[in-house]
C-alpha atoms as a PDB file:
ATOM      1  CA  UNK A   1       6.390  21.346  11.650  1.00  0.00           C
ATOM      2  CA  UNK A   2       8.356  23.337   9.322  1.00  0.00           C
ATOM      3  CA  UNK A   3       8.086  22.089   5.454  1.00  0.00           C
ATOM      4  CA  UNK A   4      11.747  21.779   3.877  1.00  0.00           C
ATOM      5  CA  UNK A   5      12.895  23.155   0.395  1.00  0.00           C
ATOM      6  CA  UNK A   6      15.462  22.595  -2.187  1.00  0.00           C
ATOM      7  CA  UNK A   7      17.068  25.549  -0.885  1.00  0.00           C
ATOM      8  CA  UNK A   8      17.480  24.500   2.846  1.00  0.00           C
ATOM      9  CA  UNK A   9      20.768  23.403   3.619  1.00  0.00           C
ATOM     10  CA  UNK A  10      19.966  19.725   4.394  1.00  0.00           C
ATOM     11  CA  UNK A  11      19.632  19.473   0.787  1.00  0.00           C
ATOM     12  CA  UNK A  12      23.027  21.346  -0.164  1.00  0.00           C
ATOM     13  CA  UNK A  13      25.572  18.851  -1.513  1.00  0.00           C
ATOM     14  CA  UNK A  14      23.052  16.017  -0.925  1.00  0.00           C
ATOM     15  CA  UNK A  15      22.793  14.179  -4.720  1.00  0.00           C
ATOM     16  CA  UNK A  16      21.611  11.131  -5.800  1.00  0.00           C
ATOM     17  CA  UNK A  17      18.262  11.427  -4.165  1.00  0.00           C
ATOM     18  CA  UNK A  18      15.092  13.139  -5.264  1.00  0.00           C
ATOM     19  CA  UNK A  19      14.630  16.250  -3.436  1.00  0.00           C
ATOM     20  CA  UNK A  20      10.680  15.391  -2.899  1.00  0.00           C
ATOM     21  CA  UNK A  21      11.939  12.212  -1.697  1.00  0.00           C
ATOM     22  CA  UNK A  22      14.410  13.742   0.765  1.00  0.00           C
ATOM     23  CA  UNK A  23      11.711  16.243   2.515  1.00  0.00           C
ATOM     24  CA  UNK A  24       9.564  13.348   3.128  1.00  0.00           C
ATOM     25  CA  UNK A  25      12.983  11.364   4.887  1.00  0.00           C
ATOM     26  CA  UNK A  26      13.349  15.046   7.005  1.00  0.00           C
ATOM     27  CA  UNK A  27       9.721  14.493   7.865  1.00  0.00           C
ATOM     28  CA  UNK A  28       9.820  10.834   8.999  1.00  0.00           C
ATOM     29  CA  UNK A  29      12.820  11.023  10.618  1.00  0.00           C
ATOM     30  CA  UNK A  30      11.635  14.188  12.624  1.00  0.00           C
ATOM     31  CA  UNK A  31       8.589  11.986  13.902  1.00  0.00           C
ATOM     32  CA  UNK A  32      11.511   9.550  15.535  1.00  0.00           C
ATOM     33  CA  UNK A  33      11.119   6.737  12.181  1.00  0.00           C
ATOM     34  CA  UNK A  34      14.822   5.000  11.316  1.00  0.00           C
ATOM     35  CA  UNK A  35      15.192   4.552   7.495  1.00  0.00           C
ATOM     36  CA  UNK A  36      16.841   0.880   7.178  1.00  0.00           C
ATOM     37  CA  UNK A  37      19.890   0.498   5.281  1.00  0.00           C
ATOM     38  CA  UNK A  38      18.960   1.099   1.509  1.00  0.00           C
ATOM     39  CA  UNK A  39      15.606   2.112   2.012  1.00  0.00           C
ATOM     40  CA  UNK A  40      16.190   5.792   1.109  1.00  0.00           C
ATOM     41  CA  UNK A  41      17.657   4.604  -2.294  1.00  0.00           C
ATOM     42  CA  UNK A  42      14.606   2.918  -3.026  1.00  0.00           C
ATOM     43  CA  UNK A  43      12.101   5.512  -2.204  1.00  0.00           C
ATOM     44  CA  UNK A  44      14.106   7.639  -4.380  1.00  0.00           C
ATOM     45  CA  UNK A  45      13.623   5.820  -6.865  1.00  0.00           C
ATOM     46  CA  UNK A  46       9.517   4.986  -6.429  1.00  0.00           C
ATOM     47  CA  UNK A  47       9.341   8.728  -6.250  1.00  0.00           C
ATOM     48  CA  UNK A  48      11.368   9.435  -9.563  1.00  0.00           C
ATOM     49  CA  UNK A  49       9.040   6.669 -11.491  1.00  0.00           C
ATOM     50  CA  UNK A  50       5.731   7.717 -10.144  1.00  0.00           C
ATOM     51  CA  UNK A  51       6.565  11.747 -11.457  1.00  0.00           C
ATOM     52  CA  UNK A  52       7.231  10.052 -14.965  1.00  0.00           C
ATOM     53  CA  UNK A  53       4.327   8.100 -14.961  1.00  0.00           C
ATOM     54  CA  UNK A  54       2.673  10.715 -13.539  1.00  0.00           C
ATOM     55  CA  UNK A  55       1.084   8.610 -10.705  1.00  0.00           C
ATOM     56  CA  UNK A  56       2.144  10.965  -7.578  1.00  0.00           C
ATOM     57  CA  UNK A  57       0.475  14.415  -8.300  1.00  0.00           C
ATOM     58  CA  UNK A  58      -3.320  12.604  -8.011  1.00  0.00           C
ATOM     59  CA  UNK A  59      -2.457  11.697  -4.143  1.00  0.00           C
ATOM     60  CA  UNK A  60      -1.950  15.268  -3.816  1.00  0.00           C
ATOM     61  CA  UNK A  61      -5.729  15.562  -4.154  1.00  0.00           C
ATOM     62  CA  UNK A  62      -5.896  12.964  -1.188  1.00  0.00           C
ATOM     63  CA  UNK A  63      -3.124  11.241   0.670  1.00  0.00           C
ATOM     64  CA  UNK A  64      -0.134   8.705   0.341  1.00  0.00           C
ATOM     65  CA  UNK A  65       0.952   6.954   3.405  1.00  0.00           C
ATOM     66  CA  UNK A  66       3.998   4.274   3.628  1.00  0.00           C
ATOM     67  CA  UNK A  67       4.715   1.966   6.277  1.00  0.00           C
ATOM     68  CA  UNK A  68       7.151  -0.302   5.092  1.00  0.00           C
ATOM     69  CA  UNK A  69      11.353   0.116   5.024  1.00  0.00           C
ATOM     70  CA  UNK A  70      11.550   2.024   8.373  1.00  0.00           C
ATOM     71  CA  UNK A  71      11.533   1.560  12.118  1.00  0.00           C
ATOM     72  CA  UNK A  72       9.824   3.657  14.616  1.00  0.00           C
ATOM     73  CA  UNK A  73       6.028   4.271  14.738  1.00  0.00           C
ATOM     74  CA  UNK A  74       5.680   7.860  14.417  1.00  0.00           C
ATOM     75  CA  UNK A  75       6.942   7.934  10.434  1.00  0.00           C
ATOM     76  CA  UNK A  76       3.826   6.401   9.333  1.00  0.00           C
ATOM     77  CA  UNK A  77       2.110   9.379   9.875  1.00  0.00           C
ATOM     78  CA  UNK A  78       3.793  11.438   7.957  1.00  0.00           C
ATOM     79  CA  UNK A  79       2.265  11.585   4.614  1.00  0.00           C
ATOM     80  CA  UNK A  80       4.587  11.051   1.389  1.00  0.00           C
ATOM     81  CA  UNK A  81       2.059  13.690  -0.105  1.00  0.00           C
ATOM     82  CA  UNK A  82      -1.428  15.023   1.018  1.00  0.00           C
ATOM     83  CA  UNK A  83      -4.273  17.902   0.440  1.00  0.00           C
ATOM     84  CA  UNK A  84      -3.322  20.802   2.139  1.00  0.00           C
ATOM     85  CA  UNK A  85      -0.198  18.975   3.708  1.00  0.00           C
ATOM     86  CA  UNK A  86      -2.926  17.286   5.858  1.00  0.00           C
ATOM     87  CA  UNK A  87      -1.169  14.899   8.657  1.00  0.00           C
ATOM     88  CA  UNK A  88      -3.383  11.627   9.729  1.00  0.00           C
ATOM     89  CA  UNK A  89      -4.255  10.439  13.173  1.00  0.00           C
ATOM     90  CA  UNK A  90      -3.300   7.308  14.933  1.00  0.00           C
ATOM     91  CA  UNK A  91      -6.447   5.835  16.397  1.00  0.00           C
ATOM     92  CA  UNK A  92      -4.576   3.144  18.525  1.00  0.00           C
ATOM     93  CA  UNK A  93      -1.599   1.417  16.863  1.00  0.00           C
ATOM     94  CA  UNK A  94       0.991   0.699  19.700  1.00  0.00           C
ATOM     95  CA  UNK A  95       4.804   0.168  18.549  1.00  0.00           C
ATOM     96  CA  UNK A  96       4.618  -3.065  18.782  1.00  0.00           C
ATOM     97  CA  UNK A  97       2.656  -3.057  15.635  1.00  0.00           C
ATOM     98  CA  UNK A  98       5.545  -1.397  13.623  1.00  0.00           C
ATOM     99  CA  UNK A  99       7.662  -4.119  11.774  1.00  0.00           C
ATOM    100  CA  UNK A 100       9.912  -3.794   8.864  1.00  0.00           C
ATOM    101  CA  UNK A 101       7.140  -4.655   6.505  1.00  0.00           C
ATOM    102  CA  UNK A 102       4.741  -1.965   7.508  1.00  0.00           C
ATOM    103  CA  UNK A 103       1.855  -1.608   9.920  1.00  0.00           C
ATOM    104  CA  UNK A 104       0.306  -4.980  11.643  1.00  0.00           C
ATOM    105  CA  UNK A 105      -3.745  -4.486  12.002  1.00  0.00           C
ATOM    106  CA  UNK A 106      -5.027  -6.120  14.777  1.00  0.00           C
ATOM    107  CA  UNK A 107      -9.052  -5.564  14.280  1.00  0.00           C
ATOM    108  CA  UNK A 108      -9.427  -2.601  16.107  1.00  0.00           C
ATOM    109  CA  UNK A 109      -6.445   0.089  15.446  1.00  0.00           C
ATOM    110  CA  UNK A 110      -7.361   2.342  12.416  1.00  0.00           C
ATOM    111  CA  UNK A 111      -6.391   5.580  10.707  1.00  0.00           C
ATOM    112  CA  UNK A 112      -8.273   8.666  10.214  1.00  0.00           C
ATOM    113  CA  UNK A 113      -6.868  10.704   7.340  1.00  0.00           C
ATOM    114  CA  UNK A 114      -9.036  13.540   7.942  1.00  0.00           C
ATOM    115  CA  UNK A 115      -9.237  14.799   4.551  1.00  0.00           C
ATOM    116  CA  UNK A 116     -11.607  12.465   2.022  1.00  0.00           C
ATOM    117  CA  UNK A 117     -12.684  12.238  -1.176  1.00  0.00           C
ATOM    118  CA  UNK A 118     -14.423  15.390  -2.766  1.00  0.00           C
ATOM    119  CA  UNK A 119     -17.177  16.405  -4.838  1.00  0.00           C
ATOM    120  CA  UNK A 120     -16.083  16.901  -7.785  1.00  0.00           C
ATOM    121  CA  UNK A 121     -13.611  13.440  -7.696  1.00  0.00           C
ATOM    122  CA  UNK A 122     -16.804  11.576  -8.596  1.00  0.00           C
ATOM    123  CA  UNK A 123     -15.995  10.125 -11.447  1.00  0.00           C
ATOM    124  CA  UNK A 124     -12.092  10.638 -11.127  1.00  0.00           C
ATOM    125  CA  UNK A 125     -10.618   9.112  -7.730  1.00  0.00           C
ATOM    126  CA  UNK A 126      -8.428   6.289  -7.323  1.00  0.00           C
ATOM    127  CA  UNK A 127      -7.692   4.046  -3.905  1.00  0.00           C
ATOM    128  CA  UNK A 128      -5.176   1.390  -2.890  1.00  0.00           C
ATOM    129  CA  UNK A 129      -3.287  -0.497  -0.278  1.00  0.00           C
ATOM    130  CA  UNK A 130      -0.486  -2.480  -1.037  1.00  0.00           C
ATOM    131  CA  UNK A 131      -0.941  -5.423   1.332  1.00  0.00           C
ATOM    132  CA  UNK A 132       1.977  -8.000   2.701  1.00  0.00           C
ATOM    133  CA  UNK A 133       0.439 -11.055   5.076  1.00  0.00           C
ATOM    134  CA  UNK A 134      -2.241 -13.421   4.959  1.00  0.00           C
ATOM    135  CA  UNK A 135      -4.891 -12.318   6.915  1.00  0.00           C
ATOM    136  CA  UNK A 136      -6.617 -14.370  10.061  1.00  0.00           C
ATOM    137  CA  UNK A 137     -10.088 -13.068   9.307  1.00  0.00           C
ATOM    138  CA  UNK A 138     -12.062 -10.629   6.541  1.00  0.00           C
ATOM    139  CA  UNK A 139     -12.219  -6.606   7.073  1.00  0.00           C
ATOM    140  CA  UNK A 140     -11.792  -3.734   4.879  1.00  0.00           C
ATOM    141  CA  UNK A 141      -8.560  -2.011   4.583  1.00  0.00           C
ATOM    142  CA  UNK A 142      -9.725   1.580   3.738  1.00  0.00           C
ATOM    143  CA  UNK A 143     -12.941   3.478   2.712  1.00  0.00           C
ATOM    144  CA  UNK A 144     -16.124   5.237   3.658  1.00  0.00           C
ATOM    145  CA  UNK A 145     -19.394   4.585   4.192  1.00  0.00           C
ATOM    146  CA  UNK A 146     -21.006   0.942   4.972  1.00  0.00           C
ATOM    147  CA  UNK A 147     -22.740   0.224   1.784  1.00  0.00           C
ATOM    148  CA  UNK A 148     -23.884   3.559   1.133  1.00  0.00           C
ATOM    149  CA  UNK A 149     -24.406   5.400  -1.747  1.00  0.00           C
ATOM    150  CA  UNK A 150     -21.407   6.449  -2.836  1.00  0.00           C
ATOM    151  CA  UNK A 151     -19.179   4.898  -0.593  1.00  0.00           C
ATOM    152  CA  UNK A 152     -15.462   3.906  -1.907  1.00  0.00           C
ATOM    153  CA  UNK A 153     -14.096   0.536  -0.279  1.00  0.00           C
ATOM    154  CA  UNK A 154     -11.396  -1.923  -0.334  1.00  0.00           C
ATOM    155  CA  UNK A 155     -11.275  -5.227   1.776  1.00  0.00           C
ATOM    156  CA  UNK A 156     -12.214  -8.986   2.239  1.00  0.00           C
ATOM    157  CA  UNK A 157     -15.254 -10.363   2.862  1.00  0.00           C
ATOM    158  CA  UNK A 158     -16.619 -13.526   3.128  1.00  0.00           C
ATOM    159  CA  UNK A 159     -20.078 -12.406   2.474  1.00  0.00           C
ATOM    160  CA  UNK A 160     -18.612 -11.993  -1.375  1.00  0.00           C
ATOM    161  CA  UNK A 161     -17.029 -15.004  -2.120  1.00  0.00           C
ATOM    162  CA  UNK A 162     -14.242 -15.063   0.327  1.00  0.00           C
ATOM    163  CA  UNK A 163     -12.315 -12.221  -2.096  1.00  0.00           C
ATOM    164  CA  UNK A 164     -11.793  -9.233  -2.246  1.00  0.00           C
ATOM    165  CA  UNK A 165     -14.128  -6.454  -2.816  1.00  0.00           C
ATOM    166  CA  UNK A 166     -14.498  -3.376  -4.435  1.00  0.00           C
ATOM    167  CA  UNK A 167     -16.563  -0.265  -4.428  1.00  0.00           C
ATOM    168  CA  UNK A 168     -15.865   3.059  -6.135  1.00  0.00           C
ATOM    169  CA  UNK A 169     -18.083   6.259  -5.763  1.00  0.00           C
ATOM    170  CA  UNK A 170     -21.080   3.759  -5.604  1.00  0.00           C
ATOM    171  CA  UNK A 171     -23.541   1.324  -3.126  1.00  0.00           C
ATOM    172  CA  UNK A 172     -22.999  -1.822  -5.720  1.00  0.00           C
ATOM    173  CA  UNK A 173     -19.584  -3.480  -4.554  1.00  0.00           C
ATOM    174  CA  UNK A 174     -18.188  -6.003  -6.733  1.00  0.00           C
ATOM    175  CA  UNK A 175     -16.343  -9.113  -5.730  1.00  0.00           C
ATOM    176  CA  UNK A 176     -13.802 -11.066  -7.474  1.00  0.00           C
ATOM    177  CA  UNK A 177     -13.452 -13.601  -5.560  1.00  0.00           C
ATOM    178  CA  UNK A 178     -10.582 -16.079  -4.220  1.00  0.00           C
ATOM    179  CA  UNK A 179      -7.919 -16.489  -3.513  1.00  0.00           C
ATOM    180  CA  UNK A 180      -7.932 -15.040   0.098  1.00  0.00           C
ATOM    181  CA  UNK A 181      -4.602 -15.141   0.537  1.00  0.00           C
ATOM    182  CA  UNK A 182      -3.214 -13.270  -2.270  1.00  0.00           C
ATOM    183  CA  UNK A 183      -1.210 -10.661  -1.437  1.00  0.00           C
ATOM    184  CA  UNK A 184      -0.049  -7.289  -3.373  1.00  0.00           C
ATOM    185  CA  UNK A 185      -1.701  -3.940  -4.549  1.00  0.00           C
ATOM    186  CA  UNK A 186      -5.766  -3.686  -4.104  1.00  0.00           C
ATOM    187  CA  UNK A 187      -7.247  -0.975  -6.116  1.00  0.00           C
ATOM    188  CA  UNK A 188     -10.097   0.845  -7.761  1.00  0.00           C
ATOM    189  CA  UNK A 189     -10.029   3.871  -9.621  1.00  0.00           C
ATOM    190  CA  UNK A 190     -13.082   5.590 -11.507  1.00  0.00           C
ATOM    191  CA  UNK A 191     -12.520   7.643 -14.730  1.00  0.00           C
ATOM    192  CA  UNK A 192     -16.218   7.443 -16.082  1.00  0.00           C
ATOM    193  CA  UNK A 193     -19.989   7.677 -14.661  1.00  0.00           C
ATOM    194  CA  UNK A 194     -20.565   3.989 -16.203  1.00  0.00           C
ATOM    195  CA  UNK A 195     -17.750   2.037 -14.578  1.00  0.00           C
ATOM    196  CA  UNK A 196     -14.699   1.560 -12.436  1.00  0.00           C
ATOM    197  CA  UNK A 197     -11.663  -0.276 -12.771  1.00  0.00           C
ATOM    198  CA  UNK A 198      -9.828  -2.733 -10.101  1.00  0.00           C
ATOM    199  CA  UNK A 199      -6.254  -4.480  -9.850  1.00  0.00           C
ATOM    200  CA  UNK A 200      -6.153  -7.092  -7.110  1.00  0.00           C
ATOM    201  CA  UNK A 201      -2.719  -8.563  -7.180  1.00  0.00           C
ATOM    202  CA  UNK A 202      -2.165 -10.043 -10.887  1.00  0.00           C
ATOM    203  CA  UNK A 203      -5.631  -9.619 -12.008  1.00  0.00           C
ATOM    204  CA  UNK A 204      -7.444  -6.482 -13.029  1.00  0.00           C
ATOM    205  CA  UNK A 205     -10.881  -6.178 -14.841  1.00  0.00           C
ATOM    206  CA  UNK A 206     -14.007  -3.212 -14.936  1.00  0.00           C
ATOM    207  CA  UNK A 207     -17.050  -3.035 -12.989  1.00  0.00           C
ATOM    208  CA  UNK A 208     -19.917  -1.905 -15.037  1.00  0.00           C
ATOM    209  CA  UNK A 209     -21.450  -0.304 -11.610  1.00  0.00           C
ATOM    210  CA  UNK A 210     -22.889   3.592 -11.938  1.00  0.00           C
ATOM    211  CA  UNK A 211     -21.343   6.322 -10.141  1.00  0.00           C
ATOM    212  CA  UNK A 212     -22.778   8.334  -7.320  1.00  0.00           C
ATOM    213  CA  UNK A 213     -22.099  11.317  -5.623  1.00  0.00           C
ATOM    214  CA  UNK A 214     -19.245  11.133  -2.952  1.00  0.00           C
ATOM    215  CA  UNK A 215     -19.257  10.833   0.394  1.00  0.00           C
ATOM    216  CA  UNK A 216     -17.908  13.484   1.663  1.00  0.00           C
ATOM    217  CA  UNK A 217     -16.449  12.007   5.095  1.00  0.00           C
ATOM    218  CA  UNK A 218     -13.015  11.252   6.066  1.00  0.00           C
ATOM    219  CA  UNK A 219     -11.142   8.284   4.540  1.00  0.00           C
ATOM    220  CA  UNK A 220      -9.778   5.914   7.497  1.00  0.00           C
ATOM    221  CA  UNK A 221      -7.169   3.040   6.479  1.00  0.00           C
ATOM    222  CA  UNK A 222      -7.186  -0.348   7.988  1.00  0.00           C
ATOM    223  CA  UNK A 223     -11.032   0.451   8.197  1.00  0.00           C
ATOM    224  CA  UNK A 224     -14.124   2.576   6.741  1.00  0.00           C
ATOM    225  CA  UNK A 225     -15.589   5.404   7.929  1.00  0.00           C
ATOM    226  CA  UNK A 226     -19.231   4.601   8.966  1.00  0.00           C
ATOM    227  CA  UNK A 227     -20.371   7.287  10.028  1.00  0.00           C
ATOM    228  CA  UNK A 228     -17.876   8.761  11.684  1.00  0.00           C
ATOM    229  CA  UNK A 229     -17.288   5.320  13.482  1.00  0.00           C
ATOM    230  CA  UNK A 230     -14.491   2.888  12.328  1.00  0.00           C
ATOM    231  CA  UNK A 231     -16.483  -0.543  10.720  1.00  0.00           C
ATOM    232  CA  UNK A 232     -15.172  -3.784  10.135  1.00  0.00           C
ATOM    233  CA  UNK A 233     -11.175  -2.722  10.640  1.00  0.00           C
ATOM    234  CA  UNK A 234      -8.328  -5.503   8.820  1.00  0.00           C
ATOM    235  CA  UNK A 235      -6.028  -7.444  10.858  1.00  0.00           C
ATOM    236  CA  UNK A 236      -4.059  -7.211   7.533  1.00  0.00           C
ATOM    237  CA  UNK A 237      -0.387  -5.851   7.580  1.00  0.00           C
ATOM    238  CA  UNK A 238      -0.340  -3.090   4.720  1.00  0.00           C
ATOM    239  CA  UNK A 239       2.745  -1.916   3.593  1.00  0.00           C
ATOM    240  CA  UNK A 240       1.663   1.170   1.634  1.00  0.00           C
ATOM    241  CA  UNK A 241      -1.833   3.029   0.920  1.00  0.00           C
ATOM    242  CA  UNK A 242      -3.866   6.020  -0.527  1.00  0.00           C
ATOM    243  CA  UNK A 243      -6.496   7.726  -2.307  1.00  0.00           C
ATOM    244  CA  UNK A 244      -6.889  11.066  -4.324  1.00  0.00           C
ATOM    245  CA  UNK A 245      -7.543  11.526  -8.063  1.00  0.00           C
ATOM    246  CA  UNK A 246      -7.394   8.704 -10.606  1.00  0.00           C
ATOM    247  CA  UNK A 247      -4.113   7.530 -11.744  1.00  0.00           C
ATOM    248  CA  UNK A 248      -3.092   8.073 -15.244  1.00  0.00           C
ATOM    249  CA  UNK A 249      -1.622   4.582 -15.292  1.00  0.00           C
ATOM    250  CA  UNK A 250      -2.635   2.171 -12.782  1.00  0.00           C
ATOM    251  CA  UNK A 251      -0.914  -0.552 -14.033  1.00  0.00           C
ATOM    252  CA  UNK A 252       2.478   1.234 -14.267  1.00  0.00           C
ATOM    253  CA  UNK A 253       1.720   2.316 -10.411  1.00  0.00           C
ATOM    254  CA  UNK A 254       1.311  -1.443  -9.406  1.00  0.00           C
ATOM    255  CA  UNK A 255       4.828  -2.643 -11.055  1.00  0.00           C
ATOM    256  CA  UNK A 256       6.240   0.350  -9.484  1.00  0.00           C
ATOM    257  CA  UNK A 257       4.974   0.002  -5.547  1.00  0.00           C
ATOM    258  CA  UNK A 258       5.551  -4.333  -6.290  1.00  0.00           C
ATOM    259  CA  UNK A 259       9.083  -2.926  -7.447  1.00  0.00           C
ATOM    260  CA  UNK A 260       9.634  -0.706  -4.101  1.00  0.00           C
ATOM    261  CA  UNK A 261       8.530  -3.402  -2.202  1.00  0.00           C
ATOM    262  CA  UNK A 262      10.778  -6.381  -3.783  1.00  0.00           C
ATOM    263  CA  UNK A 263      13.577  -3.510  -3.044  1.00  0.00           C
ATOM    264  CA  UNK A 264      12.637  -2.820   0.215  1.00  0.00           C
ATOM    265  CA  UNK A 265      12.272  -7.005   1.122  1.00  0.00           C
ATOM    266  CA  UNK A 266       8.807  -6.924   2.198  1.00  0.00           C
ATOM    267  CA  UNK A 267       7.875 -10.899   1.719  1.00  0.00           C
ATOM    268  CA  UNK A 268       4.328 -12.393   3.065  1.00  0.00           C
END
């Protein structure tokens, strides 16, 4: 798959859209993926806000996946950004599972990113999903590991007070509890060996839990990776998600996916 530039003539005579923005349309559309009617505008414009927050260059060290805003399966694998222009694999999603608002778990389909967290992003990673339904049972929307050390997850559980949970670079997960059916941007992000931080919807705290080293396995979404085995996978629908370095401003990156989202009319 050949990687587009400014200078390719797709892009001559083609303002009003960021040309970062406009490679990853090439790309989606390439995989068979229809962009609905506005949809490009509004990517445009997440892309344009994330480079002046500077919120898109730590997926680079990781990966950035969208769902939502588009028809056609086959776009959702084509990464917005990645390490090493890494593509993800499809580990059973059908097109039936593709809907305007993203991608429609259904407790067993699950993504394999095959790149994951590294080394040195111990105490500087960052993951999210951007979820858009209310769930019929718990499971984890991305990660590694199953409780082990150093293991970075995201989900529902009702073993933790029928919230959601967190874990970042660490065995200890945290919990903040209800409401269950909240719906919006899950993340954690770890800038320090002491603690991480967490949005969940409207709320957003620290978790005085100790790092550990990472991992080093493949992050899946809709699911962890348990040893090389998919564990607990989320019949949630997600709409957007990713991992890489920690975000310089997390809280500018959740009003600007809620903003892409309101644009793109993703409702529960």
């Amino acid at each position: 798959m050949r990687t587009l530039t400014l200078f390719d003539p797709a892009f001559v005579n083609r303002p009003g859209f960021d040309p970062d923005a406009e490679a990853w349309f090439a790309q989606v559309e390439a995989a068979g993926s229809v962009f609905a009617e506005g949809a490009k505008a509004a990517y445009s414009k997440f892309f344009v806000q994330l480079k002046s927050d500077g919120n898109l260059a730590p997926f680079s060290n990781g990966m950035l996946l969208a769902f939502a805003g588009f028809s056609g399966l086959g776009g959702c694998f084509r990464p917005i950004t990645s390490r090493g222009n890494a593509l993800p694999t499809n580990v059973g999603f059908v097109a039936g599972q593709k809907v305007a608002a993203g991608l429609q778990g259904n407790g067993s389909a699950y993504i394999n990113c095959n790149v994951g967290f590294l080394a040195g992003q111990q105490n500087n990673q960052s993951a999210f999903v951007w979820h858009s339904d209310i769930y019929a049972s718990p499971g984890v929307y991305l990660g590694t590991g199953f409780g082990d050390d150093g293991s970075t997850q995201l989900g529902d559980n009702t073993l933790f007070a029928n919230g959601p949970f967190f874990r970042c670079s660490s065995s200890g997960a945290i919990s903040i509890g209800g409401p269950r059916t909240e719906f919006d941007i899950a993340l954690c992000q770890r800038t320090q060996a002491s603690e991480f931080s967490y949005l969940s919807g409207s709320r957003s705290g620290n978790a005085a839990v100790v790092s550990q080293a990472p991992l080093l396995l493949d992050v899946f979404m809709f699911t962890r990776n348990s040893g090389g085995s998919p564990t607990n996978p989320t019949d949630r629908r997600l709409s957007l998600g990713g991992f890489g370095d920690a975000l310089p401003n997390p809280g500018a990156y959740r009003t600007t996916c809620n903003t892409l989202m309101t644009e793109l009319g993703v409702t529960p």
